[in-house]
N, C-alpha and C. Protein backbone atom coordinates (compact mmCIF):
# COMPACT_ATOMS: atom_id res chain seq x y z
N UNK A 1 -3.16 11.95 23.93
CA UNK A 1 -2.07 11.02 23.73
C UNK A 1 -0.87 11.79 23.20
N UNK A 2 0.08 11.49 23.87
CA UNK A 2 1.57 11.87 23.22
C UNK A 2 2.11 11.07 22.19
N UNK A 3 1.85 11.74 20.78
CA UNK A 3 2.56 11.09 19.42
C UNK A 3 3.69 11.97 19.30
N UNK A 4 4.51 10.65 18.51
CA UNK A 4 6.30 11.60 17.91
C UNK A 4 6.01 10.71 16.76
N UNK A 5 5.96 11.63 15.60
CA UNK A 5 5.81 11.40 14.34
C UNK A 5 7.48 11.20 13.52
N UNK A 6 7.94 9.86 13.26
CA UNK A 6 9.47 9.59 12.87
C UNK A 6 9.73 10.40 11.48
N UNK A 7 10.86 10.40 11.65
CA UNK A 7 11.41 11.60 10.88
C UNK A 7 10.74 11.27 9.25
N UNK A 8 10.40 9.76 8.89
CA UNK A 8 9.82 9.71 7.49
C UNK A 8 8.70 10.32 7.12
N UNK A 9 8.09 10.52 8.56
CA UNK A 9 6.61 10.76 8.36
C UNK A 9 6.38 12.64 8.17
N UNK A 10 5.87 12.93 7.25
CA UNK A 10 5.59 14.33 7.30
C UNK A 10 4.93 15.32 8.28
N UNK A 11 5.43 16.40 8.30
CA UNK A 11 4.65 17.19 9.53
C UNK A 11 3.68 17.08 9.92
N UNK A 12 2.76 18.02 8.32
CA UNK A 12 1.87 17.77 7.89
C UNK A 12 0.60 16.84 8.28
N UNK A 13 0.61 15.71 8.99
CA UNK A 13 0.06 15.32 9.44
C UNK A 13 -0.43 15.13 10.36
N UNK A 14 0.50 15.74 11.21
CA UNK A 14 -0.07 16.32 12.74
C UNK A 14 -1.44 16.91 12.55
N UNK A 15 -2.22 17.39 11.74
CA UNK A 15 -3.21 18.47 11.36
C UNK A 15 -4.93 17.05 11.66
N UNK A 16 -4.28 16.07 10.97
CA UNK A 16 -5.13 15.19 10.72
C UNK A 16 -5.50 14.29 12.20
N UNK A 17 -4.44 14.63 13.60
CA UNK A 17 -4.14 14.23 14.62
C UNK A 17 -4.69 15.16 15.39
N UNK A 18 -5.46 15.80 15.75
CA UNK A 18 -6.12 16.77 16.47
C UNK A 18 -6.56 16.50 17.64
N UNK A 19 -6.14 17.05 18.82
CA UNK A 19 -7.20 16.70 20.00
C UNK A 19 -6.01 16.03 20.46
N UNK A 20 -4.68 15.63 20.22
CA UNK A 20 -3.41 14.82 20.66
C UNK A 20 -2.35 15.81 20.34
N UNK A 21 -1.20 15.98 21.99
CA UNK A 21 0.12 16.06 22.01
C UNK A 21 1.26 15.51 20.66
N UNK A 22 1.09 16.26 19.44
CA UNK A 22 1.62 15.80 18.35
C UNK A 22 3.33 16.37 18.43
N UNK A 23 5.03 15.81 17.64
CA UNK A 23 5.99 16.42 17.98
C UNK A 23 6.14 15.46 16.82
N UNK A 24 7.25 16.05 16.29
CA UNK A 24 7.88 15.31 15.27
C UNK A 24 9.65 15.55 15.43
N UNK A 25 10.04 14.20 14.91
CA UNK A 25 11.83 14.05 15.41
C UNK A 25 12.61 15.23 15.38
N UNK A 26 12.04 15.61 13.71
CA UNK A 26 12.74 17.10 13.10
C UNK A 26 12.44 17.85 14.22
N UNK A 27 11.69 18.22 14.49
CA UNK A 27 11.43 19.51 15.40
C UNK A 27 12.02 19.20 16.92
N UNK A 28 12.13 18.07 17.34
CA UNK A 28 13.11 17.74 18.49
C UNK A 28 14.63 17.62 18.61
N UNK A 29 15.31 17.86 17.25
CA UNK A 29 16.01 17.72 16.56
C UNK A 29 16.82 16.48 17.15
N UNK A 30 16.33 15.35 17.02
CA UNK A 30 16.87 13.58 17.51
C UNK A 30 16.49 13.28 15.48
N UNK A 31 16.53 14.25 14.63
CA UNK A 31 16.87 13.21 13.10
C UNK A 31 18.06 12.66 13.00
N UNK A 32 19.29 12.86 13.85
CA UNK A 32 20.22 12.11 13.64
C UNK A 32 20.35 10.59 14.48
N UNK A 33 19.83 10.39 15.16
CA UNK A 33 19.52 9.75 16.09
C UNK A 33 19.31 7.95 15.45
N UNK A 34 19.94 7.01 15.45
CA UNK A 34 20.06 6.01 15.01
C UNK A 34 18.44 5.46 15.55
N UNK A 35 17.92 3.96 15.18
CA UNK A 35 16.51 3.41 15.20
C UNK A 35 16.76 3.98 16.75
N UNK A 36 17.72 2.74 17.22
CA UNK A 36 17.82 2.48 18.74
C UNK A 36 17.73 3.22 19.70
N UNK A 37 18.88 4.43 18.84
CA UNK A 37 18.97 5.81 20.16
C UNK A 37 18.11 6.19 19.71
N UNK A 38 17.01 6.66 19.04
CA UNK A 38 15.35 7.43 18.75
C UNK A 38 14.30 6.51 20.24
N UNK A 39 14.83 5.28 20.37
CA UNK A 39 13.47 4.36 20.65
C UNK A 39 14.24 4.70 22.14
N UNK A 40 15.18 4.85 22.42
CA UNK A 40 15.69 5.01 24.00
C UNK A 40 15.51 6.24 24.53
N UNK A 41 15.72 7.62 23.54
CA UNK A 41 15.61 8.87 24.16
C UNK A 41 14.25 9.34 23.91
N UNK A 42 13.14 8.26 23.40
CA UNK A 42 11.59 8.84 23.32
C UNK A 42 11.16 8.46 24.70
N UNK A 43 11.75 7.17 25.23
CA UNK A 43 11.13 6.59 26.38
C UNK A 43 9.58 6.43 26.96
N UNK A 44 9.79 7.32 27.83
CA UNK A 44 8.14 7.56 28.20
C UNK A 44 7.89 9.12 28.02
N UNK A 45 8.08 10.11 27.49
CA UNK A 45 7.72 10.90 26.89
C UNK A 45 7.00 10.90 26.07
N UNK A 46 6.61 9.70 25.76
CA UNK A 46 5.40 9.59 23.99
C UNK A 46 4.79 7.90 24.30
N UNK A 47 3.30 8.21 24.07
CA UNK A 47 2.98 7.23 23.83
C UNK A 47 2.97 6.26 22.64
N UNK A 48 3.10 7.13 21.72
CA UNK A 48 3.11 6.70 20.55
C UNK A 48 3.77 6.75 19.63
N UNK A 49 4.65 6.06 18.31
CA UNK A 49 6.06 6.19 17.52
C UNK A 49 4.70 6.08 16.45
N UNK A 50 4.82 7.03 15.12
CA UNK A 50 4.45 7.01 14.25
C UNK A 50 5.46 6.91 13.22
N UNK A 51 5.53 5.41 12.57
CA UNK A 51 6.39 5.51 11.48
C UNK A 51 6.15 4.58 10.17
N UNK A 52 6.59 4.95 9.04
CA UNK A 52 7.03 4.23 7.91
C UNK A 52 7.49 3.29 7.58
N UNK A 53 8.10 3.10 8.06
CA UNK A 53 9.13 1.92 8.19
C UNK A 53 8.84 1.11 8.66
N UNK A 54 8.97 -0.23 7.48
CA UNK A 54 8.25 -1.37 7.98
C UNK A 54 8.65 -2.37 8.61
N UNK A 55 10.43 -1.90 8.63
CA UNK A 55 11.42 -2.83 8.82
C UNK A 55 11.77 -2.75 10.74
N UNK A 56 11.24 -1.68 10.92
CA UNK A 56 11.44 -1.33 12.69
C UNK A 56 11.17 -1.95 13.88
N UNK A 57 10.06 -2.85 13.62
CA UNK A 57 9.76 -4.22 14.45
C UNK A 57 10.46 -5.32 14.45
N UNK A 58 11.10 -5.26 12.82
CA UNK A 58 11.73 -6.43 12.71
C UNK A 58 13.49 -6.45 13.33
N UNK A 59 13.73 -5.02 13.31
CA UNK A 59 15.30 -4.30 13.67
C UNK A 59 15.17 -4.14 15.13
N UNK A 60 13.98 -4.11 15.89
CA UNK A 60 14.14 -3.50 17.38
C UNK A 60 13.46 -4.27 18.22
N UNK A 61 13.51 -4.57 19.31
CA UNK A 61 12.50 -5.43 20.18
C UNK A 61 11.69 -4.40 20.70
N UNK A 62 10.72 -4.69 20.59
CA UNK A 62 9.72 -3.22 20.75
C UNK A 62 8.84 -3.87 21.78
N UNK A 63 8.76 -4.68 22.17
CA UNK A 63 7.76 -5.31 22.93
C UNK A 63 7.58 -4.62 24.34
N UNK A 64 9.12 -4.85 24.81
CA UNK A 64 9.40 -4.18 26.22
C UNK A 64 9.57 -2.57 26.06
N UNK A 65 9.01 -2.09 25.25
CA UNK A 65 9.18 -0.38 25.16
C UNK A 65 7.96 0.35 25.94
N UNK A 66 7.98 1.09 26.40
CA UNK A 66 7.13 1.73 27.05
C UNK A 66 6.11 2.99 26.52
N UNK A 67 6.17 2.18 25.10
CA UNK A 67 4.77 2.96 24.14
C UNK A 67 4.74 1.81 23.31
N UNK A 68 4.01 2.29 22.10
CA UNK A 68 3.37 1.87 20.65
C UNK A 68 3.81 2.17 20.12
N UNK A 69 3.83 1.39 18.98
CA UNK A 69 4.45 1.94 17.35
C UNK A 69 3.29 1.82 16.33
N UNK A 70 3.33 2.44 15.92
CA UNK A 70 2.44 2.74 14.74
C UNK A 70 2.96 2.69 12.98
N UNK A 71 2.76 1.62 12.52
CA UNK A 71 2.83 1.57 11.17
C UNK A 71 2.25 1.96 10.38
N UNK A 72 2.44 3.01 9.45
CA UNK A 72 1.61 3.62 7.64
C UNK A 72 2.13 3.21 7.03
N UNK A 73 1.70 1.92 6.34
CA UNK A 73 1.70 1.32 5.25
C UNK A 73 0.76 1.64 3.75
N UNK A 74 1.57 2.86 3.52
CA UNK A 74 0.52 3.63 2.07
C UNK A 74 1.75 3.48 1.20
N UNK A 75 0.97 3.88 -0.14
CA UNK A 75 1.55 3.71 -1.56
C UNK A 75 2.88 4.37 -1.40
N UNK A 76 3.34 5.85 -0.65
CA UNK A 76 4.27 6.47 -0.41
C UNK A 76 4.18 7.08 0.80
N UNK A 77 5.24 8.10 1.43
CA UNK A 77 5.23 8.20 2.46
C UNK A 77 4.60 10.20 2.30
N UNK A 78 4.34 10.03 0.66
CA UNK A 78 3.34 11.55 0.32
C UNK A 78 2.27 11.63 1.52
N UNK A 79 2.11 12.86 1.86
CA UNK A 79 1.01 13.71 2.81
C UNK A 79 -0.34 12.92 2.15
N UNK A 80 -0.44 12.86 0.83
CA UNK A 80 -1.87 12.47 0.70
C UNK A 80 -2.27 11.02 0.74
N UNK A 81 -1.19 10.24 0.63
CA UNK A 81 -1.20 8.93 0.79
C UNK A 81 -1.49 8.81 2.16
N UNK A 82 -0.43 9.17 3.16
CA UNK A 82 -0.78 8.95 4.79
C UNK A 82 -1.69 9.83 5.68
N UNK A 83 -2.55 10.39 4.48
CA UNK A 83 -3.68 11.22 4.75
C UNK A 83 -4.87 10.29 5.19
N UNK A 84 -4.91 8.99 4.17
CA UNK A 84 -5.65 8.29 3.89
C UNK A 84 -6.05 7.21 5.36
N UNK A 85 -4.84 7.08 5.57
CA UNK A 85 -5.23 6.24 7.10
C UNK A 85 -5.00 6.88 8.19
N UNK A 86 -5.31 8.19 8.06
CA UNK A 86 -5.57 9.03 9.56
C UNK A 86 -6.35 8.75 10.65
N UNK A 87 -7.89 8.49 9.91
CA UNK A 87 -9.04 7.56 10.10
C UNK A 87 -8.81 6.55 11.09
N UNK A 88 -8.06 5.66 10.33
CA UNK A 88 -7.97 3.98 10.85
C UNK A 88 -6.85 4.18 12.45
N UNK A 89 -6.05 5.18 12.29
CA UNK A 89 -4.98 5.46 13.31
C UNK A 89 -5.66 6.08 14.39
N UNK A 90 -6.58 7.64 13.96
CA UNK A 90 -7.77 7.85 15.18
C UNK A 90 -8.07 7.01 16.14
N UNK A 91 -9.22 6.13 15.02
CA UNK A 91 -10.07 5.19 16.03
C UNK A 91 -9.14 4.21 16.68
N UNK A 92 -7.81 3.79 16.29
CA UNK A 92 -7.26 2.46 16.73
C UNK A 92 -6.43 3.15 17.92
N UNK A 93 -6.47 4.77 18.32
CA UNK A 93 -5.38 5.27 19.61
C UNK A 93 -5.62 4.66 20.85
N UNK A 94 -7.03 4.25 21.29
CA UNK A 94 -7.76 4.16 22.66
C UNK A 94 -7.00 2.94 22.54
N UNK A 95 -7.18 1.75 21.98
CA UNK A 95 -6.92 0.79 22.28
C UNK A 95 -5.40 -0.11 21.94
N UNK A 96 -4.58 1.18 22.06
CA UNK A 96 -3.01 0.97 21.82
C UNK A 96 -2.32 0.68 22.87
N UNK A 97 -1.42 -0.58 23.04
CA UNK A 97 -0.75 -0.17 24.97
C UNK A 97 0.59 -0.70 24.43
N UNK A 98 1.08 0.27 25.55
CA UNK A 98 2.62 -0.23 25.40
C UNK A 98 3.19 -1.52 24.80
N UNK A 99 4.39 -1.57 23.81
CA UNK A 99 4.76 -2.52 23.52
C UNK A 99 4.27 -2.96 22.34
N UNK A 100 3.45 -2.61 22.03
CA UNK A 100 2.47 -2.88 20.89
C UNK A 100 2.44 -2.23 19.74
N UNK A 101 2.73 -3.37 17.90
CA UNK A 101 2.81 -2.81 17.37
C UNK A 101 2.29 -3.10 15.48
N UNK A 102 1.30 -1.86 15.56
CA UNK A 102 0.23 -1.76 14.77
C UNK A 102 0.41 -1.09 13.17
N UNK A 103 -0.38 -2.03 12.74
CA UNK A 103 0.16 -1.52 10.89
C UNK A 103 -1.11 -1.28 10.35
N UNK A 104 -1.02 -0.20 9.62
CA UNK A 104 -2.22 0.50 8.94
C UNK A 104 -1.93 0.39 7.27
N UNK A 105 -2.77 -0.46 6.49
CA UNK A 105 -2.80 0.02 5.39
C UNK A 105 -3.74 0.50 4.64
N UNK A 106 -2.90 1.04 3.22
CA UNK A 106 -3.99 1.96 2.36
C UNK A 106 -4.76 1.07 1.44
């Protein structure tokens, strides 16, 4: 699976994502990149938006997007906090489809 880990989310966690096409905003350099223009220039390049932000479903119509979003909902957006639901994000990849959008908490 192709994940793009949003700029809140730490590198770092790509490690815990193994066996998956991992990229993060920083390293694509789109951190300047407003919600909208992030969710237009990921397109179909990524199946998957890994982010923090809880407010992004509620700011974007995500329905008609042509991936997933992925919510970490932990104590902070610390490596060891979103360490914690690596687990729950694993097992829940197979059954992610476009448009669709999933919240993990700690």
């Amino acid at each position: 699976m192709r994940i793009l880990l949003d700029n809140c989310v730490p590198w770092r966690l790509r490690a815990a994502l193994a066996g998956h096409d991992v990229s993060s905003v920083a390293q694509l350099g789109w951190a300047a990149l407003s919600d909208g223009e992030l969710l237009n220039t990921m397109g179909n390049r990524f199946d998957l938006l890994v982010t923090v932000d809880k407010n992004l479903q509620f700011q974007q119509d995500l329905r008609t997007r042509p991936f997933a979003v992925a919510v970490l909902r932990a104590k902070s957006n610390h490596i060891r906090d979103l360490l914690a639901l690596a687990p729950k994000l694993l097992a829940a990849l197979s059954a992610l489809r476009p448009g669709e959008v999933i919240e993990f908490q700690a």
